[in-house]
Protein backbone atom coordinates (compact mmCIF):
# COMPACT_ATOMS: atom_id res chain seq x y z
CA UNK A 1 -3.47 -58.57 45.86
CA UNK A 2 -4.81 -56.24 43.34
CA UNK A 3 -7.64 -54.27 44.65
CA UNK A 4 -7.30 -55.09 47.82
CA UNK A 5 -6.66 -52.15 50.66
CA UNK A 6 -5.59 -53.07 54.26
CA UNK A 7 -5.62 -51.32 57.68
CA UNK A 8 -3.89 -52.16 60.43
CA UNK A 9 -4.18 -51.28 64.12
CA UNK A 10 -2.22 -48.76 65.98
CA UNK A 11 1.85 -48.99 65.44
CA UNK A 12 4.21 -47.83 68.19
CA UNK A 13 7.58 -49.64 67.13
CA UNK A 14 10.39 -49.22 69.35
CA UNK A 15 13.20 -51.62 69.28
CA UNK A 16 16.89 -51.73 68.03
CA UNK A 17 15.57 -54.03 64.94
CA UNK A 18 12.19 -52.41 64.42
CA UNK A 19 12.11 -54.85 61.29
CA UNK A 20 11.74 -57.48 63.67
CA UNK A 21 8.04 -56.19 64.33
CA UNK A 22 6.68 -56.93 60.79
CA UNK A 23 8.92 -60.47 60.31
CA UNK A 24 5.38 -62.28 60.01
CA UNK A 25 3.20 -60.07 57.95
CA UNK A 26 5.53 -58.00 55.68
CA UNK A 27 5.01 -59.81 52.89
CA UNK A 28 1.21 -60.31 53.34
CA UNK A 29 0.97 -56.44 53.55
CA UNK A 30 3.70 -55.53 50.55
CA UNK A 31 1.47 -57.80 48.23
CA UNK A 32 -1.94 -55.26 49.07
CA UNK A 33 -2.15 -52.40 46.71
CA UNK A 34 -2.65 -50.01 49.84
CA UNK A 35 -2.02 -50.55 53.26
CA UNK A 36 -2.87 -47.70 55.74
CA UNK A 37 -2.16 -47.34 59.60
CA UNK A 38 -1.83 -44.71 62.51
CA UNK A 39 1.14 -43.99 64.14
CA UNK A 40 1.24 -43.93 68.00
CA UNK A 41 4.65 -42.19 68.49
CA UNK A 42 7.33 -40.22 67.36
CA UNK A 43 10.16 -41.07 64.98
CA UNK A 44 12.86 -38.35 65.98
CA UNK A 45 16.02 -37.41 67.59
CA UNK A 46 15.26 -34.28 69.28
CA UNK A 47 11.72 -32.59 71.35
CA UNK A 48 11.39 -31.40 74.43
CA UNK A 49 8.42 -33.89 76.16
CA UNK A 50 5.03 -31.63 76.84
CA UNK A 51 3.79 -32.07 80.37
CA UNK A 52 0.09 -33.41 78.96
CA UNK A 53 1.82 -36.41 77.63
CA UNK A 54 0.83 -38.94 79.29
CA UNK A 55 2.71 -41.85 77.88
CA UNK A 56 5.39 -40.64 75.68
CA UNK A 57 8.18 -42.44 73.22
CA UNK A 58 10.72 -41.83 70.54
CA UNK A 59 11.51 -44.08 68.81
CA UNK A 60 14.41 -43.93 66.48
CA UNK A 61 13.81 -42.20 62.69
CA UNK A 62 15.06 -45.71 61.22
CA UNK A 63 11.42 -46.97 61.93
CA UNK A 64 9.68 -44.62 59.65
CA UNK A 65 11.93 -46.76 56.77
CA UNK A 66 10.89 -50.49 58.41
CA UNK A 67 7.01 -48.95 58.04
CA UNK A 68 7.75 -48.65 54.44
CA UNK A 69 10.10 -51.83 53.97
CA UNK A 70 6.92 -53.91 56.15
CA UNK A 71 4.67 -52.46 53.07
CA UNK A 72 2.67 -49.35 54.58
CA UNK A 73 1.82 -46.25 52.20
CA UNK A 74 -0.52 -43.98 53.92
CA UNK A 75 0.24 -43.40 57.91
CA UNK A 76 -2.06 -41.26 59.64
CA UNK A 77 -0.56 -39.40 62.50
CA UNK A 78 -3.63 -37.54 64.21
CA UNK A 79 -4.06 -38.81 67.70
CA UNK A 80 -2.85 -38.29 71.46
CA UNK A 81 0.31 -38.88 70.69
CA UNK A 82 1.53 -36.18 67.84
CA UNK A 83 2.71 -33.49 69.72
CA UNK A 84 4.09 -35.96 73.22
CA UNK A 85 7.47 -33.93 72.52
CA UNK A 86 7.06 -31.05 70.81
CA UNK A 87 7.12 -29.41 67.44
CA UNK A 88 10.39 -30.37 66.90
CA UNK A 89 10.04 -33.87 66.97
CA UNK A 90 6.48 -33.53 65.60
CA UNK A 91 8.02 -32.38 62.50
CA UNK A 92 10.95 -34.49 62.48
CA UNK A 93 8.45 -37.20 62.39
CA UNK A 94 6.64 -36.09 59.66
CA UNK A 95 9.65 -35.35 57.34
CA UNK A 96 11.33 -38.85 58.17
CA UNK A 97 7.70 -40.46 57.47
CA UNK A 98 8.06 -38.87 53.85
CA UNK A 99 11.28 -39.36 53.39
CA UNK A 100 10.61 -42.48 53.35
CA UNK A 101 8.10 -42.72 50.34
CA UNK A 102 4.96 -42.59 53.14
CA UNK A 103 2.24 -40.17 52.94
CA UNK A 104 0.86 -38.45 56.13
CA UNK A 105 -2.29 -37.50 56.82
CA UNK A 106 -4.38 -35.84 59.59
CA UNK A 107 -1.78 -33.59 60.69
CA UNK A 108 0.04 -30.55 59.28
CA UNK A 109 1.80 -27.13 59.83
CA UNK A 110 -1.94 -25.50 60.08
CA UNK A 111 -5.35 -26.20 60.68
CA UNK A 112 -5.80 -26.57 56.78
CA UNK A 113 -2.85 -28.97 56.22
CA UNK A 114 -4.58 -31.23 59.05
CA UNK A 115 -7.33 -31.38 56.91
CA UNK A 116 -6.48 -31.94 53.92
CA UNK A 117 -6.85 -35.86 52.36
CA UNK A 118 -3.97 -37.85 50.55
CA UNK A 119 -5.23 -39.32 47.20
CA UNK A 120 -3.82 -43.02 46.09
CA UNK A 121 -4.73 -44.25 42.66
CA UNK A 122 -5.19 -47.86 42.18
CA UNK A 123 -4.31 -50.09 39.36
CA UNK A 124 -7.55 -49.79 37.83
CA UNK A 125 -7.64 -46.51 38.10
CA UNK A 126 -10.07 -45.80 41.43
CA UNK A 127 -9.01 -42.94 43.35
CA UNK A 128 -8.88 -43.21 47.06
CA UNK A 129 -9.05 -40.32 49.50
CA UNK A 130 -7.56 -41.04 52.75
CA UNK A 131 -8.51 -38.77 55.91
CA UNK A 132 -7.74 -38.77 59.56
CA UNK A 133 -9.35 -37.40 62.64
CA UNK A 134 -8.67 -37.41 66.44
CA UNK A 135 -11.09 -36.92 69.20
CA UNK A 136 -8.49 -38.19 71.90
CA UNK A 137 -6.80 -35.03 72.44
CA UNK A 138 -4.68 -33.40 75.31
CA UNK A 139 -4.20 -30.21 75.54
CA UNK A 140 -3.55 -27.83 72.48
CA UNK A 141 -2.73 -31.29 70.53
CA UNK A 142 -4.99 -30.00 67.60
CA UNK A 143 -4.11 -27.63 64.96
CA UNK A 144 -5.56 -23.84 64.54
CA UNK A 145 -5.05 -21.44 61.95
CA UNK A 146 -1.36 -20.45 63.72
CA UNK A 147 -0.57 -23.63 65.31
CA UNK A 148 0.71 -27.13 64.31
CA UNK A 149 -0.99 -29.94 65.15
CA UNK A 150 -4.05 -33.27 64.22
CA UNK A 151 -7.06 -32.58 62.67
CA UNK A 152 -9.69 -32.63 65.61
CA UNK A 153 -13.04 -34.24 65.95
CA UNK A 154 -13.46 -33.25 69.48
CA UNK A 155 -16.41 -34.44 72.12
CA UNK A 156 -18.71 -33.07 75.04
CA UNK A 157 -18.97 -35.08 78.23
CA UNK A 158 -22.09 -34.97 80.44
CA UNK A 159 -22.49 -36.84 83.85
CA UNK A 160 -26.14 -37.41 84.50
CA UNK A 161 -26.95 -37.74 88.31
CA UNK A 162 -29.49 -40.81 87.88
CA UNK A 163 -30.73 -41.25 91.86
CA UNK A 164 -30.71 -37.89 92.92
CA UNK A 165 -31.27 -39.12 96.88
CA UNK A 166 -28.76 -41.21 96.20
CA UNK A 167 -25.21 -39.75 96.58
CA UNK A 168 -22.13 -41.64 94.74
CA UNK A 169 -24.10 -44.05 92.87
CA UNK A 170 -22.65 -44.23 89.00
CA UNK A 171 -23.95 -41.64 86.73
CA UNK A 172 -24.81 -41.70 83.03
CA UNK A 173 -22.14 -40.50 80.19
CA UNK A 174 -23.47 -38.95 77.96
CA UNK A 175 -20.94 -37.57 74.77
CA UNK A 176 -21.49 -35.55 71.61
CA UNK A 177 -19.70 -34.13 68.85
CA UNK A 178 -18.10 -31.21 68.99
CA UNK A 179 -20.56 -28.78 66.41
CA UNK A 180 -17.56 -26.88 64.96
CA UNK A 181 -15.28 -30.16 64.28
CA UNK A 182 -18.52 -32.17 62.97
CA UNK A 183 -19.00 -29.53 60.12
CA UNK A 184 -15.49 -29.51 59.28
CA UNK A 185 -15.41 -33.30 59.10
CA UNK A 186 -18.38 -33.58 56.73
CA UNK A 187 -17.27 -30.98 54.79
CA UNK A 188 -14.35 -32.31 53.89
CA UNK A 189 -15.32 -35.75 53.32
CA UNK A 190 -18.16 -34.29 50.72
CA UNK A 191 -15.23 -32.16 48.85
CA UNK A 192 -12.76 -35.51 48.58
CA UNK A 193 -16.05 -37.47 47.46
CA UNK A 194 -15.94 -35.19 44.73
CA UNK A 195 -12.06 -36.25 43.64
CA UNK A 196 -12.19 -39.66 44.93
CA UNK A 197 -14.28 -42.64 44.32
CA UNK A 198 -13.68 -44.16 47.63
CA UNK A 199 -13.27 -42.18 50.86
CA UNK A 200 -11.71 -43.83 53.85
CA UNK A 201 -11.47 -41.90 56.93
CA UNK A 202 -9.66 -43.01 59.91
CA UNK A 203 -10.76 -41.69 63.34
CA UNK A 204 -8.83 -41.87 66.74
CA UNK A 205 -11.52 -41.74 69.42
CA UNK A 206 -13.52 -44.02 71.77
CA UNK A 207 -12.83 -45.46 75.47
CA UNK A 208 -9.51 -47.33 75.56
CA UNK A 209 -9.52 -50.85 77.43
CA UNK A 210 -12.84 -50.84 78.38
CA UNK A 211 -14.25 -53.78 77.00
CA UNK A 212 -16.92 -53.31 74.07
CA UNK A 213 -18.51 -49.88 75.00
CA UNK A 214 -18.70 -47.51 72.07
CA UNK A 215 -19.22 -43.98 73.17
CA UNK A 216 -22.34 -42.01 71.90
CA UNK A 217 -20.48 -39.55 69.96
CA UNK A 218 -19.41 -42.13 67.87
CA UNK A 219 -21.81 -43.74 66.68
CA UNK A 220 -23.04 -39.72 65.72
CA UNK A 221 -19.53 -38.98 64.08
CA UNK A 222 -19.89 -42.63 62.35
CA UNK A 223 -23.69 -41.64 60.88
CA UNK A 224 -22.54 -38.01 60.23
CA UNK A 225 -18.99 -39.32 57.96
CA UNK A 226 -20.97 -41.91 56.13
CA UNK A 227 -24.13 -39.69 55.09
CA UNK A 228 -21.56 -36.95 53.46
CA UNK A 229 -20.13 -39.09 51.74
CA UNK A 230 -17.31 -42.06 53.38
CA UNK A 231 -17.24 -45.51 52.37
CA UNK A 232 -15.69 -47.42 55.37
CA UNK A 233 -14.39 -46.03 58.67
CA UNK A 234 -11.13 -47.15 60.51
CA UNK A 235 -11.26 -46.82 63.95
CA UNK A 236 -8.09 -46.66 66.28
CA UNK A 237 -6.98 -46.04 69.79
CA UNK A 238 -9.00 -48.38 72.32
CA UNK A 239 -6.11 -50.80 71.79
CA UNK A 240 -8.28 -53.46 72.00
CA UNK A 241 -10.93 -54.83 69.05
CA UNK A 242 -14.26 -53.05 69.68
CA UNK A 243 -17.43 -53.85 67.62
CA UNK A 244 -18.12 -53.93 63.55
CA UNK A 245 -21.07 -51.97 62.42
CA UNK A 246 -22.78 -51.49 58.77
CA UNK A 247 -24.30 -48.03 58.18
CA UNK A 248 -25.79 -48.18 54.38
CA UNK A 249 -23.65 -50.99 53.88
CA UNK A 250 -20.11 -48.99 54.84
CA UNK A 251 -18.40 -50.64 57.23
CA UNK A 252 -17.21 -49.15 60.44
CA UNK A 253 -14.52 -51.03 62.34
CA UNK A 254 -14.48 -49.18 65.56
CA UNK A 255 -11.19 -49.93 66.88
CA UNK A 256 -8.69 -52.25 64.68
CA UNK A 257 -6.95 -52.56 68.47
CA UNK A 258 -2.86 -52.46 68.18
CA UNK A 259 -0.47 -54.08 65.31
CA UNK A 260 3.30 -53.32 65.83
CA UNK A 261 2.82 -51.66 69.28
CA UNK A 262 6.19 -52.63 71.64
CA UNK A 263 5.58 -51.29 75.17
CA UNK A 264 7.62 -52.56 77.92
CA UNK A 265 7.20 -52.49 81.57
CA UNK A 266 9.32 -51.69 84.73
CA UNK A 267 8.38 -52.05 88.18
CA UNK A 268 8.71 -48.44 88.63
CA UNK A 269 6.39 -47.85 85.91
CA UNK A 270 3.60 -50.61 87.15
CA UNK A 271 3.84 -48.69 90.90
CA UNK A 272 2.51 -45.17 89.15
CA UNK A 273 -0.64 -44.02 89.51
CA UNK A 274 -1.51 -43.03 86.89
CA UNK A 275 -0.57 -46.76 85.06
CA UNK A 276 -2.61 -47.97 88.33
CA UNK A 277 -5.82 -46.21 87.40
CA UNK A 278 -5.61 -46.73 83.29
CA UNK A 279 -5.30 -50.75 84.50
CA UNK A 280 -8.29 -51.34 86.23
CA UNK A 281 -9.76 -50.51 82.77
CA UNK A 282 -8.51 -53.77 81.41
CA UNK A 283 -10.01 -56.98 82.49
CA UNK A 284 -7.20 -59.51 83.79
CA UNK A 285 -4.41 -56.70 83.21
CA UNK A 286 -1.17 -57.43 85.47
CA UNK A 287 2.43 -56.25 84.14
CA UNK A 288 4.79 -58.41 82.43
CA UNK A 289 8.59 -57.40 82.93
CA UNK A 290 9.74 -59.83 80.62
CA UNK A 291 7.64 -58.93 77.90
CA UNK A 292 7.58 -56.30 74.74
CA UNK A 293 3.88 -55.90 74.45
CA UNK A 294 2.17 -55.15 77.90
CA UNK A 295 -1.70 -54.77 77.61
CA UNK A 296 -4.30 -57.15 78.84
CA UNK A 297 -5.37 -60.34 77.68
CA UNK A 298 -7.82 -58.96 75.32
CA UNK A 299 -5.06 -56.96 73.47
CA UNK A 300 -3.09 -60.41 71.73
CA UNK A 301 -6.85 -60.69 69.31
CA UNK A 302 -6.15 -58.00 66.66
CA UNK A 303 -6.91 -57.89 63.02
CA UNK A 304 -6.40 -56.38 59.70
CA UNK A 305 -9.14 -54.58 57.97
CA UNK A 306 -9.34 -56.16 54.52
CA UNK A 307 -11.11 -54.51 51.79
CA UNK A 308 -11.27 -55.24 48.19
CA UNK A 309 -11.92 -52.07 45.92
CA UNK A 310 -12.77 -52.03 41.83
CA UNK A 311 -14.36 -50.09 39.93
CA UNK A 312 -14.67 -46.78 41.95
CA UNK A 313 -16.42 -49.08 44.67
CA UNK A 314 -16.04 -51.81 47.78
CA UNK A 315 -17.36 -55.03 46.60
CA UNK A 316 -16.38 -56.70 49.78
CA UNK A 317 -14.88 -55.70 53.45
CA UNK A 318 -14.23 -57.90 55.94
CA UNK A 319 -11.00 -58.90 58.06
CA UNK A 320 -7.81 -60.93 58.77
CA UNK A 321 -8.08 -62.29 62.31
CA UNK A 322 -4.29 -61.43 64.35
CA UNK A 323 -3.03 -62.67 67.29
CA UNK A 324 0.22 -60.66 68.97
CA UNK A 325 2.31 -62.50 71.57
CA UNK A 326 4.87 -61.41 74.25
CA UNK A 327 6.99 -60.57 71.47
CA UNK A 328 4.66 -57.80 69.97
CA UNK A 329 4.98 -59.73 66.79
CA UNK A 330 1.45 -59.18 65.33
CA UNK A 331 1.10 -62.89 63.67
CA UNK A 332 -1.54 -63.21 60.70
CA UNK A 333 -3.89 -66.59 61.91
CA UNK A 334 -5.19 -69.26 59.75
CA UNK A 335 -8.55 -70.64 59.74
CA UNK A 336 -7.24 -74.13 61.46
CA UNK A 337 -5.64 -72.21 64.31
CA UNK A 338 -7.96 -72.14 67.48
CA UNK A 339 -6.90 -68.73 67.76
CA UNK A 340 -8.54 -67.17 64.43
CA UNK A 341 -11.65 -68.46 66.24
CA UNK A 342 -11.08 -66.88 69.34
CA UNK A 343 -11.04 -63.47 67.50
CA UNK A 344 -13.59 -64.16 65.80
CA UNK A 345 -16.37 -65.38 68.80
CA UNK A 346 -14.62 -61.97 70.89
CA UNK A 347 -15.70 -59.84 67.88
CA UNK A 348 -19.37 -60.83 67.88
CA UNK A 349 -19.08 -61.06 71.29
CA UNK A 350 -18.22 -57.20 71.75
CA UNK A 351 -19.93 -56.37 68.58
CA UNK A 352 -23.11 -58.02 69.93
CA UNK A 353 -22.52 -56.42 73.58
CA UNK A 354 -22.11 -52.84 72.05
CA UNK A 355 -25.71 -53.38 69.83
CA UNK A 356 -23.95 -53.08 66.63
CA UNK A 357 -25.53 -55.06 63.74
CA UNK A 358 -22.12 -56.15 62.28
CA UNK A 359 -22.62 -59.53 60.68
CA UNK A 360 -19.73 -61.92 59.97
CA UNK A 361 -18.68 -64.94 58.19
CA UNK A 362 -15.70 -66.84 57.85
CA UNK A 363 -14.73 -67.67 54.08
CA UNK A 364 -11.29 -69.37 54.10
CA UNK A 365 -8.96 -67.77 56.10
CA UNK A 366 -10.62 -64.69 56.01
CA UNK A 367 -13.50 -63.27 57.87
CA UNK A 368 -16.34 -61.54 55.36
CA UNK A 369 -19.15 -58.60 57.32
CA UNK A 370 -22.06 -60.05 55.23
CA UNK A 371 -23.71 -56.76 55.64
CA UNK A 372 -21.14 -54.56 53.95
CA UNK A 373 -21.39 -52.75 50.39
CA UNK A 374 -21.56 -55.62 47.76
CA UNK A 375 -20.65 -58.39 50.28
CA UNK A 376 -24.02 -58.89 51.34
């Protein structure tokens, strides 16, 4: 597919086979000329787990070749889960990612390393500039001058009191950008506009589960990246699909929801608190002991972002609808499966819900946003 550039949701292999995890859609993605993702765990043998990590894995370094083997070039690594066991493993990652023939992005040894983009020329000659951002952060994840780590695009929470004679009723969230991180974003987009023709940057933010809510600070970070300069956003982490919007005509896919993501379940695990409180965020969520790929419901309607690049431009962005079963297989649909049109009615549902003006149309097998760059 010449010109064409896919995205995929979040990846978090872990199995003895991790080839298995890419059986359906390896060849679809080695035939893109790009194919980008963000990884949700480590690839190492050694780390010491930090006590902010939440939900921590290692999977075995082997994966880091089946990424490459399934067709991936550019992994972004910024996100919650970077630093889950250390900076030995966060490293290790990073090296075996390489290694491998992958470039990394979003991360690095330094604050400026986290910053800095990977370039990708195509066939015809556009260059692409790849950056990565995380605003889901625990503690000390993000890099400094000294101090390993993701680039950071971190947010503000406010709780307005709304009834103030009326203890315990809900509040309103407000969020905003973090002034510091903002800067640094749109400077660095407006310095790889001026080596690339296309800038993609990837951000891992938003409210995970909840269905279609897209927190203010991101539709402030999404204004802020395209007016210095990006042409199409990637959004990652809710692990489920969240809304489409077109600012100027760039795309911005606010969560691409999971891809290769294996997560099992034990009873001990499902009994946790903390697993208790995270599920009531899902709608229908109950554990599954004999499956690979426990989320709720909502989580099986994926995608892949799809969009076609010549000229130093993006004539056309739209998506592959994806449905992921027990298995965690992430399984490419076709127009005459009911299921491509379940994805499809969710997305405008949530898109709609959320106030987004995404737009979309189905043109074979794939799904078009009519308001995007030269699609419209």
């Amino acid at each position: 597919m010449t010109g064409v550039v896919l995205a995929t949701g979040d990846l978090a292999p872990d199995r003895d086979h991790p080839d298995e995890c890419f059986a359906a859609t390896s060849g679809l993605l080695n035939g893109a000329e790009l194919v980008f993702s963000q990884l949700e765990t480590s690839f190492a043998t050694h780390g010491t787990r930090l006590p902010q990590a939440r939900h921590a894995v290692m999977a075995q370094p082997a994966c880091a070749d089946a990424l490459a083997r399934a067709g991936f070039d550019v992994i972004s690594f910024a996100g919650n889960h970077c630093l889950d066991w250390g900076n030995e493993a966060f490293f290790e990652t990073i090296q075996h990612l390489r290694a491998a023939g992958l470039d990394v992005v979003g991360v690095g040894e330094n604050i400026a390393a986290a910053r800095r983009p990977v370039f990708r020329r195509m066939g015809d000659g556009t260059r692409v500039a790849f950056l990565a951002y995380s605003s889901i952060l625990p503690q000390a994840y993000w890099a400094e001058e000294r101090r390993p780590g993701c680039a950071p695009l971190r947010a503000h929470t406010l709780y307005e009191q709304v009834e103030h004679d009326q203890p315990g009723t809900p509040a309103r969230i407000h969020t905003w950008a973090h002034a510091g991180d903002l800067a640094a974003m749109e400077a660095d987009i407006r310095q790889a506009k001026q080596q690339a023709d296309v800038v993609l940057v990837s951000h891992h933010w938003g409210i995970h589960f909840v269905r279609a809510v897209i927190a203010d600070y991101q539709r402030e970070v999404a204004r802020a990246a395209v007016a210095a300069g990006a042409d199409a956003i990637l959004g990652h982490h809710a692990h489920i699909l969240k809304g489409i919007e077109c600012i100027e005509g760039r795309p911005v896919f606010h969560s691409l929801c999971n891809f290769a993501t294996d997560l099992r379940m034990t009873p001990e695990h499902a009994t946790r608190p903390s697993f208790r409180e995270i599920q009531k965020l899902g709608e229908n969520w109950e554990p599954d002991f004999e499956s690979l790929y426990n989320f709720p419901p909502a989580s099986r309607l994926s995608m892949i972002a799809r969009l076609v690049i010549r000229g130093g431009r993006i004539l056309e962005a739209g998506f592959l609808p994806v449905f992921i079963d027990r298995d965690a297989v992430p399984r490419v649909v076709e127009a005459r499966d009911p299921r491509f049109g379940e994805v499809l009615e969710y997305l405008r549902a949530v898109t709609a819900e959320a106030g987004l003006n995404g737009r979309f149309e189905a043109d074979g097998d794939v799904v078009r946003i009519s308001n995007a760059g030269g699609a419209a």
